[in-house]
C-alpha atoms as a PDB file:
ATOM      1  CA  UNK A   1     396.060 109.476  -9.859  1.00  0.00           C
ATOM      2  CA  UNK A   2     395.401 109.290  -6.059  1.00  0.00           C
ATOM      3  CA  UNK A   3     398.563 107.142  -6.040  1.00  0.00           C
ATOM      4  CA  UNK A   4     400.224 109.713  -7.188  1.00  0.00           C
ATOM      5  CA  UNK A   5     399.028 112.142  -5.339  1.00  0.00           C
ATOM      6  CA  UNK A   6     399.655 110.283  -2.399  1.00  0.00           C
ATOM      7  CA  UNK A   7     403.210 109.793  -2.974  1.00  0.00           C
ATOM      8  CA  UNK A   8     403.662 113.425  -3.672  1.00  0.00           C
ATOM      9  CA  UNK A   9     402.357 114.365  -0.611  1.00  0.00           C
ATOM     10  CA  UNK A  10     403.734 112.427   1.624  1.00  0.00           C
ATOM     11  CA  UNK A  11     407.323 113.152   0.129  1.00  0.00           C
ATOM     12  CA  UNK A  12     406.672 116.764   0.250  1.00  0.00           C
ATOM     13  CA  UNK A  13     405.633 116.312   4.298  1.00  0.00           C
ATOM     14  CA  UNK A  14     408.474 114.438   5.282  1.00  0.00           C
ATOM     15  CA  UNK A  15     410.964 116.968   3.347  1.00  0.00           C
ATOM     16  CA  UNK A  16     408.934 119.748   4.959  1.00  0.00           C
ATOM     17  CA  UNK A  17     409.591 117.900   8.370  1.00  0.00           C
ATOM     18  CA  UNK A  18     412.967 117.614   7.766  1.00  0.00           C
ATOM     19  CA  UNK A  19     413.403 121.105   6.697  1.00  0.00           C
ATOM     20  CA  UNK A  20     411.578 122.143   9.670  1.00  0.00           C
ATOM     21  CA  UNK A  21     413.846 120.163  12.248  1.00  0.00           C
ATOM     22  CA  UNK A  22     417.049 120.850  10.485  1.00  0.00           C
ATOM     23  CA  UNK A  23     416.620 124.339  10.831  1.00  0.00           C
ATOM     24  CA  UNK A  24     414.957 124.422  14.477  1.00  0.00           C
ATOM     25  CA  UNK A  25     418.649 122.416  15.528  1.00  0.00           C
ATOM     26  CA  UNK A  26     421.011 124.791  13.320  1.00  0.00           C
ATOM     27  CA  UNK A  27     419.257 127.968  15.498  1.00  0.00           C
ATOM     28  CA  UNK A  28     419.869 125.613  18.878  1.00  0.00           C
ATOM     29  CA  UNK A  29     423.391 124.861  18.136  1.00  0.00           C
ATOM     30  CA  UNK A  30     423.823 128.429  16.429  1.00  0.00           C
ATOM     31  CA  UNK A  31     422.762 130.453  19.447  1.00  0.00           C
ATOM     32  CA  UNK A  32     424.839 128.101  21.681  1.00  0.00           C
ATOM     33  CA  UNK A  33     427.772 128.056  19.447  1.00  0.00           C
ATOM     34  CA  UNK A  34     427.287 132.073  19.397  1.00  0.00           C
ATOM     35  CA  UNK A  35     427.118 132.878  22.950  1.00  0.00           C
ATOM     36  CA  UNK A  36     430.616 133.052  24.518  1.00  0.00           C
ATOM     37  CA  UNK A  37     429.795 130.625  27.407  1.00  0.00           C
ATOM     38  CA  UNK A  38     428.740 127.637  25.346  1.00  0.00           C
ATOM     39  CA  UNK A  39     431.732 128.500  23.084  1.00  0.00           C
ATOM     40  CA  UNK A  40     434.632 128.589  26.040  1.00  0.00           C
ATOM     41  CA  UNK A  41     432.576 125.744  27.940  1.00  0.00           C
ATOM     42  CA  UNK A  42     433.243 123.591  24.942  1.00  0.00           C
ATOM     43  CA  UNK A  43     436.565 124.754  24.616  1.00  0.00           C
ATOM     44  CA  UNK A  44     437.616 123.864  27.922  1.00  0.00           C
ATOM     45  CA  UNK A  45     436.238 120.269  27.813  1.00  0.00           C
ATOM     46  CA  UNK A  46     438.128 119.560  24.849  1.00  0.00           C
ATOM     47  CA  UNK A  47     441.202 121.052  26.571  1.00  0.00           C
ATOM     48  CA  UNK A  48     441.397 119.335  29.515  1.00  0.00           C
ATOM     49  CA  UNK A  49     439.835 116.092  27.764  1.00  0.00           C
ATOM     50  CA  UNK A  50     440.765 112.674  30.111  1.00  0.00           C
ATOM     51  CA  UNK A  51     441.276 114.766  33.066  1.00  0.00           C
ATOM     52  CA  UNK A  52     437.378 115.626  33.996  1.00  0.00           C
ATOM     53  CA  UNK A  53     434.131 113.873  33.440  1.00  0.00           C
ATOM     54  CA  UNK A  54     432.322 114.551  30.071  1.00  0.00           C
ATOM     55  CA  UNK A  55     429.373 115.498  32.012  1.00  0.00           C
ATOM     56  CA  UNK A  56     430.889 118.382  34.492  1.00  0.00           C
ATOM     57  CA  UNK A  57     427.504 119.686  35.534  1.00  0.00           C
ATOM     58  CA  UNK A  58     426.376 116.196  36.700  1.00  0.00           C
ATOM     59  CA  UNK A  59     429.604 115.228  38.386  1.00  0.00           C
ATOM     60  CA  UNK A  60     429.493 118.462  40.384  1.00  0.00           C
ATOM     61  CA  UNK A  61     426.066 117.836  41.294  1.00  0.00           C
ATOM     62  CA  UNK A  62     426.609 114.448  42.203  1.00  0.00           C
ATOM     63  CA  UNK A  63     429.627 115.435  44.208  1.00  0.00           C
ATOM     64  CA  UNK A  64     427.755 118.579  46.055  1.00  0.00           C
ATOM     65  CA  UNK A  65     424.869 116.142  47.151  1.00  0.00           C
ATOM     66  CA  UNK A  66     427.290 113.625  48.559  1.00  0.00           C
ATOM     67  CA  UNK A  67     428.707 116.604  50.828  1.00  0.00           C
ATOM     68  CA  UNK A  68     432.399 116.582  49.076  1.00  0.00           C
ATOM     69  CA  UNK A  69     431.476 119.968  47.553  1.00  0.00           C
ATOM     70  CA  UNK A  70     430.113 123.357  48.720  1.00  0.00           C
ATOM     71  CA  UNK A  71     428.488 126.373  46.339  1.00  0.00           C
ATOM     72  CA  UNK A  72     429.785 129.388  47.636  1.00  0.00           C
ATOM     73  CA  UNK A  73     428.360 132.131  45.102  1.00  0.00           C
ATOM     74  CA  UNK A  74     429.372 130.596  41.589  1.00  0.00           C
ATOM     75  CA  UNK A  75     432.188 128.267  43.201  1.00  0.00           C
ATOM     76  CA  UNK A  76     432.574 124.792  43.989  1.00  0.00           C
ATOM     77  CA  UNK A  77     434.623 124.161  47.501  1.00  0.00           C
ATOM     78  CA  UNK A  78     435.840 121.182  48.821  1.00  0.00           C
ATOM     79  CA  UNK A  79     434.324 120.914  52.136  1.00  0.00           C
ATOM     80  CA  UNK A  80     437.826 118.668  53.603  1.00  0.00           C
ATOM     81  CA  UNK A  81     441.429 119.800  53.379  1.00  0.00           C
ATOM     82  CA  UNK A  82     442.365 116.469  53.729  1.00  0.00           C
ATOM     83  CA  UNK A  83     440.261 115.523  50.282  1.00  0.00           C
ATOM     84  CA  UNK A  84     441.824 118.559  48.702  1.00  0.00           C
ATOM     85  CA  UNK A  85     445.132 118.101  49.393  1.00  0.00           C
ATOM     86  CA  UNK A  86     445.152 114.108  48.845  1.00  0.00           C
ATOM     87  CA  UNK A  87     443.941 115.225  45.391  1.00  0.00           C
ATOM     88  CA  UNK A  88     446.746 117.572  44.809  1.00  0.00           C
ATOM     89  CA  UNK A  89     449.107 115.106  46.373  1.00  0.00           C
ATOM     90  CA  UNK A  90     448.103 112.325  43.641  1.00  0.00           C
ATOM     91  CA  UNK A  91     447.023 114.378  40.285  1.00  0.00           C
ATOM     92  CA  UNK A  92     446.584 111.124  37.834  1.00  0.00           C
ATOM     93  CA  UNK A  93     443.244 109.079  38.466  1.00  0.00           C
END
């Protein structure tokens, strides 16, 4: 019987754990999914896929700390005309 019981148990934990992470990542990717940014941000990876790193946040990061960037408000800025117009002067990586 404490076999049994055992068995039971543990079954009914893990399904209980399951349960419990399955719905704590559907209300993660449900409020992200909901909210417009999340939405459009996803959108516009997929959109200009090949073109810009996966990781945009990182990249721009990377590329602030390194001095080719500047934040002005809620903009990037490149920080040399002569980077900015080499770039636009040779478009394919």
């Amino acid at each position: 019987m404490t076999l049994r019981w055992g068995f039971s148990s543990g079954l009914a934990f893990k399904l209980a754990s399951q349960l419990a992470l399955a719905l704590v990542f559907g209300m993660v990717v449900g409020l992200y999914w909901l909210s417009g940014a999340g939405r459009r941000y996803l959108v516009f990876l997929l959109c200009i896929r090949g073109r810009l790193p996966w990781h945009l946040g990182t990249f721009l990061n990377w590329a602030y700390e390194a001095g080719l960037l500047r934040i002005s408000g809620v903009a990037y800025q490149f920080r040399h005309r002569e980077l900015q117009d080499w770039l636009t002067a040779h478009p394919t990586p």
